[in-house]
Protein backbone atom coordinates (compact mmCIF):
# COMPACT_ATOMS: atom_id res chain seq x y z
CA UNK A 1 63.46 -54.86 101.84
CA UNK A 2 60.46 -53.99 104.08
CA UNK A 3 57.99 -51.10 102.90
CA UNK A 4 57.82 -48.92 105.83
CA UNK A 5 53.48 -48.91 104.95
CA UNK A 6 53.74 -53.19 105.85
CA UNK A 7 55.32 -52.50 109.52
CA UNK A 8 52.69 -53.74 112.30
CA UNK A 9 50.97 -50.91 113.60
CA UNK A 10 52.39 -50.71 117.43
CA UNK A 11 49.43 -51.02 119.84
CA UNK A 12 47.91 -47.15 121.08
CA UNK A 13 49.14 -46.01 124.40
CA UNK A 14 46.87 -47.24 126.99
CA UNK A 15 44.98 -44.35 128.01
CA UNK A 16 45.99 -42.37 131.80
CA UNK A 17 43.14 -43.67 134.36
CA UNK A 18 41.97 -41.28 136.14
CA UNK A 19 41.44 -41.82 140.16
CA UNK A 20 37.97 -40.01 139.26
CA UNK A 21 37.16 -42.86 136.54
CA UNK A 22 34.91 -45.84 138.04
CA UNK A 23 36.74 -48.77 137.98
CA UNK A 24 35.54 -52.48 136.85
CA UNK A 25 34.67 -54.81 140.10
CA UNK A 26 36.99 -57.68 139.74
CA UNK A 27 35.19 -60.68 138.69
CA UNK A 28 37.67 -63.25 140.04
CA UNK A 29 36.88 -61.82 143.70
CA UNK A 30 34.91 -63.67 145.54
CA UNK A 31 32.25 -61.68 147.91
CA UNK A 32 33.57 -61.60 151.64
CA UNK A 33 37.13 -61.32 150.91
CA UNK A 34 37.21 -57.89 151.69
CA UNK A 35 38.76 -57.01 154.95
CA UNK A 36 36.06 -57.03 158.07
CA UNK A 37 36.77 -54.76 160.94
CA UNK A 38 33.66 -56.84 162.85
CA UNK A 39 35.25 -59.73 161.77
CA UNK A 40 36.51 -60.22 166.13
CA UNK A 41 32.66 -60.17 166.46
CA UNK A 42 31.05 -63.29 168.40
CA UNK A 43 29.40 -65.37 165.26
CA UNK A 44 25.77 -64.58 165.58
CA UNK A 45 25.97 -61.41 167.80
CA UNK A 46 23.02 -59.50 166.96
CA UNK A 47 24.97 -56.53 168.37
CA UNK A 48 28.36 -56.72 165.86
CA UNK A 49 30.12 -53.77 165.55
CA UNK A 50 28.15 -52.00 168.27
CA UNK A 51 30.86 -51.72 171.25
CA UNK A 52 28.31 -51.96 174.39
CA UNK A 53 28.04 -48.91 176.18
CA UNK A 54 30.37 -49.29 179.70
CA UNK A 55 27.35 -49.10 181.80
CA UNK A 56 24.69 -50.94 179.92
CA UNK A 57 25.84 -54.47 180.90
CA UNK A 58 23.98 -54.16 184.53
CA UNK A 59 21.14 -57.09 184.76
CA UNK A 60 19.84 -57.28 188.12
CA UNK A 61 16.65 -57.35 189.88
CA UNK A 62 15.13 -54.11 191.56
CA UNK A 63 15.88 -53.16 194.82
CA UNK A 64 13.02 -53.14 197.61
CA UNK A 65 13.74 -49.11 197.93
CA UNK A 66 13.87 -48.18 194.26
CA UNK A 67 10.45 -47.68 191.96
CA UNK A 68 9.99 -49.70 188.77
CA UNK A 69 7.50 -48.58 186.61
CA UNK A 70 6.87 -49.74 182.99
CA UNK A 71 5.48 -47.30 180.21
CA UNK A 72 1.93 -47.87 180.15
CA UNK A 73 0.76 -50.59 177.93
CA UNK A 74 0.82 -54.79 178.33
CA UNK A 75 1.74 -57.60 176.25
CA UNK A 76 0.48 -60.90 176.65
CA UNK A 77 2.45 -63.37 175.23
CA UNK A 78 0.78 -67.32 175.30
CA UNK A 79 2.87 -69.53 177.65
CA UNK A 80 5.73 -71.81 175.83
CA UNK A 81 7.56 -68.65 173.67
CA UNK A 82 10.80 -66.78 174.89
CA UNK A 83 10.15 -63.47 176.25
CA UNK A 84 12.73 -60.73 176.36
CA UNK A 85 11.67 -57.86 178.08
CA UNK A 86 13.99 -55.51 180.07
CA UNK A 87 12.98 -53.50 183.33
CA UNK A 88 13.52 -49.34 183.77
CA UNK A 89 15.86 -49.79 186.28
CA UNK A 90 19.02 -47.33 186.64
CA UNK A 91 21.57 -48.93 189.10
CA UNK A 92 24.99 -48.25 188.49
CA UNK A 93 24.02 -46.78 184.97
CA UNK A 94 25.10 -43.61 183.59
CA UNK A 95 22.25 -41.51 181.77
CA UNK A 96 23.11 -39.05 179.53
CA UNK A 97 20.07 -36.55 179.06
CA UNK A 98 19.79 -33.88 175.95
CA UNK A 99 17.87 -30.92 176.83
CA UNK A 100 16.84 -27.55 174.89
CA UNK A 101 16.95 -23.89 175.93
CA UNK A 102 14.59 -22.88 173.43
CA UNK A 103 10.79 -22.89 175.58
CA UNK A 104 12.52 -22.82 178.73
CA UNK A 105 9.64 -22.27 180.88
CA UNK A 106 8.05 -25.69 180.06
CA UNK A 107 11.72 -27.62 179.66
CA UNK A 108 13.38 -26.80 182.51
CA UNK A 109 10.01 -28.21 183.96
CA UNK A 110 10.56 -31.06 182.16
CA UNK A 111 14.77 -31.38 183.19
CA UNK A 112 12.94 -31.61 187.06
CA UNK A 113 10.53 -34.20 186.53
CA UNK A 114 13.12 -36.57 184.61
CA UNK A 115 16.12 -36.31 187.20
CA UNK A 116 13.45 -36.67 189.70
CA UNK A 117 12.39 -40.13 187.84
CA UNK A 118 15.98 -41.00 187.04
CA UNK A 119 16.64 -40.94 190.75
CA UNK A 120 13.26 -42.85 191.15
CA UNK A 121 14.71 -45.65 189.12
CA UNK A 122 18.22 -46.04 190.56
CA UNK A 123 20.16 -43.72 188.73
CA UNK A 124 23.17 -41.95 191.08
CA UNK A 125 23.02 -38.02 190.44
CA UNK A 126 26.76 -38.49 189.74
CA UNK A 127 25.94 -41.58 186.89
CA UNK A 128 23.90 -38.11 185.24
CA UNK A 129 25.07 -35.91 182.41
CA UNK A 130 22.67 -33.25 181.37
CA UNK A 131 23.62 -31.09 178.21
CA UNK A 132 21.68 -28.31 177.11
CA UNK A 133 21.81 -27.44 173.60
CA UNK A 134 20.15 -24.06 171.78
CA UNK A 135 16.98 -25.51 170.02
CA UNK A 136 15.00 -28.54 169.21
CA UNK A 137 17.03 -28.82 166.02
CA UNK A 138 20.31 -29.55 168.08
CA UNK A 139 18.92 -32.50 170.21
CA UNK A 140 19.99 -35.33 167.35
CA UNK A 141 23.82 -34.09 167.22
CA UNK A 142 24.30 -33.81 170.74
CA UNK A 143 22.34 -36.94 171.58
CA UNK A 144 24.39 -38.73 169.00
CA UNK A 145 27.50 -37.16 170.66
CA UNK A 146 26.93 -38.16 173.76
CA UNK A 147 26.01 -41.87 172.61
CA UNK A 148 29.59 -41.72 170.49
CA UNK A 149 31.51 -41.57 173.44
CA UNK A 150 30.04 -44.75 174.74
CA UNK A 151 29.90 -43.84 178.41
CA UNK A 152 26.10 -43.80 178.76
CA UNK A 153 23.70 -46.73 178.61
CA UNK A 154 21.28 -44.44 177.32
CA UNK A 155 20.54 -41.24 176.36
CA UNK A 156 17.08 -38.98 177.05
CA UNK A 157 16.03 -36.11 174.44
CA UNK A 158 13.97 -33.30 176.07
CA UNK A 159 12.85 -30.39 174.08
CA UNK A 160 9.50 -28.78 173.50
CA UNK A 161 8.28 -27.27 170.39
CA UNK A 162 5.27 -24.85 169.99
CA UNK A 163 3.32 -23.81 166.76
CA UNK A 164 3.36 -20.84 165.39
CA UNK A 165 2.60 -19.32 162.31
CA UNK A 166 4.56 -20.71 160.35
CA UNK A 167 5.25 -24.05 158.56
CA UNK A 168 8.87 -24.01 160.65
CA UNK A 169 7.04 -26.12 163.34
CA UNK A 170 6.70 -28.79 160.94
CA UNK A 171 9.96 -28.90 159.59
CA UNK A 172 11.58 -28.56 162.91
CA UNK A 173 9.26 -31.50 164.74
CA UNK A 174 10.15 -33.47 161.79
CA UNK A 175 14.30 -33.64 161.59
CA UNK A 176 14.14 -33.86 164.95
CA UNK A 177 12.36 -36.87 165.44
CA UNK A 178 13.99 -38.25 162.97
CA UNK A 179 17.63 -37.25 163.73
CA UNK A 180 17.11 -38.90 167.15
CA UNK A 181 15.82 -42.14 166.04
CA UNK A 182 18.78 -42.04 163.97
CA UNK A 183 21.48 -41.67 166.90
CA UNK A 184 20.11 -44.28 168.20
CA UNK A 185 20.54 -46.80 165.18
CA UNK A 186 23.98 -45.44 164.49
CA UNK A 187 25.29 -46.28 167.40
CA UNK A 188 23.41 -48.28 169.14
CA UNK A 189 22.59 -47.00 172.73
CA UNK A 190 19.03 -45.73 173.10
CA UNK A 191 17.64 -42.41 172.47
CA UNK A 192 14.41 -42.07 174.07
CA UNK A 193 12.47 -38.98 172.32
CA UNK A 194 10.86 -36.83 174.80
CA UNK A 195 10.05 -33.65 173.04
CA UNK A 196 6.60 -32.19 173.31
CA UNK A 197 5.10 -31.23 169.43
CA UNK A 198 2.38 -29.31 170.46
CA UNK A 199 -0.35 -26.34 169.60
CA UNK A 200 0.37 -24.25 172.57
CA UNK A 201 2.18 -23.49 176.14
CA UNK A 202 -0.64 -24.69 177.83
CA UNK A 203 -0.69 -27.82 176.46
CA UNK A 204 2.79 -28.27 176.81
CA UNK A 205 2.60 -27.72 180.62
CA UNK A 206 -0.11 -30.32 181.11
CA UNK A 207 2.70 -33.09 179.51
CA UNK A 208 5.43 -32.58 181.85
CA UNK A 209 5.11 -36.18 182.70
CA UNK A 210 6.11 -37.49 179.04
CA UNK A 211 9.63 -36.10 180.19
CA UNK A 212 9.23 -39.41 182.88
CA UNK A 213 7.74 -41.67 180.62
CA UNK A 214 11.04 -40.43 177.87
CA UNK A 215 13.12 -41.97 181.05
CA UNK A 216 11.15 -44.90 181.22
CA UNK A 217 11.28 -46.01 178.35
CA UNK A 218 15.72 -44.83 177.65
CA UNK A 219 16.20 -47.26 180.72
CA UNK A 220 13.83 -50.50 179.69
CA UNK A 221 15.65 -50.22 176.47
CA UNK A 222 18.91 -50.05 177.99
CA UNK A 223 18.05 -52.68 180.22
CA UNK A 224 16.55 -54.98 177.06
CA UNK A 225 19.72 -54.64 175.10
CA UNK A 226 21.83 -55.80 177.64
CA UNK A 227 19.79 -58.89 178.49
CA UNK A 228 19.96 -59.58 174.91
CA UNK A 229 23.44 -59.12 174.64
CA UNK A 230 24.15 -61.32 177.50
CA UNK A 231 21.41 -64.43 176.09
CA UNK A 232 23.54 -63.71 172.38
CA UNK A 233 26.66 -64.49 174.58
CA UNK A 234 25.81 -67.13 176.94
């Protein structure tokens, strides 16, 4: 006869898991098994997982009639190395361009001179989509909207903001820079920052002109990524 004190203990219950508790990594996995959505990526494509935008593939040479101008500044690279470099050229691109209410006077200024020099470069009035947006602040959403829907080969940020007497310049100047050069690494298609940060109206006014150099620069980098797209490729 058994004493009921010599039965084997049963084993506890294993305790409920939680979905909330962290659960061990499984050793036995080995890294890269887990699914890949680039995984139809081209092997080497610098660009994986960045769907180009449907009018940034254009590589062609500038038309006698259009003006090419490069944002001020050379590089001289010694003969016998690979160069690069794309062009500001805007045929049969689309432009997307981010622009804010806020300062008016000097950004609708602004608006002028870069459809003027998107028109300069190539670009067809109909290839341009200008949104305005309240404030400074709202530039990185809507240029990161805009790049999302993958329609533009690049996108310009115009805006203009003015100290006052306050520390809300700073802050302002700050996440917006910032915001922008993060819509562009999110998603690939380039954000070119054209937003005056400056003391006064006055000075504001006399920098118009960085509103053409902002287009400049959004179509050589649109121009650059699809060359290097197309060299990744070949």
């Amino acid at each position: 006869m058994t004493d009921a004190n010599d039965s084997p203990t049963p084993p506890p219950d294993e305790p409920a898991v939680s979905s909330d508790t962290p659960q061990p990594l499984n050793a036995e996995a080995p890294l890269g098994d887990e699914p890949d959505d680039f995984a139809a990526d081209a092997p080497g494509d610098p660009f994986a997982g960045w769907p180009a935008a449907q009018s940034a593939a254009v590589i062609e040479e500038a038309p006698s009639d259009v003006s090419v101008e490069h944002v001020r500044g050379e590089i001289e690279v010694p003969t016998g190395y690979t160069v690069l470099e794309g062009t500001p050229l805007g045929n049969r691109r689309s432009v997307g361009v981010v622009i804010s209410r806020f300062n008016g006077g000097v950004t609708n200024l602004m608006l002028r001179r870069a459809l003027d020099a998107l028109v300069e470069a190539g670009v067809s009035p109909d290839g341009i989509t200008v949104m305005p947006v309240p404030g400074a602040f709202e530039l990185p959403l809507a240029a990161m909207a805009l790049a999302k829907t993958r329609r533009y080969a690049c996108i310009v940020a115009l805006g203009a903001i003015v100290r006052g007497d306050t520390p809300h310049f700073d802050f302002v100047a700050a996440e917006c820079a910032s915001g922008l050069q993060l819509a562009g690494i999110e998603t690939g298609v380039p954000v070119a920052f054209g937003v005056l940060t400056v003391e006064n109206v006055a000075q504001a006014e006399a920098r118009i002109d960085k509103a053409a150099d902002a287009v400049r620069s959004a179509l050589e980098m649109a121009d650059l990524f699809a060359r290097l797209r197309a060299s990744a490729r070949a």
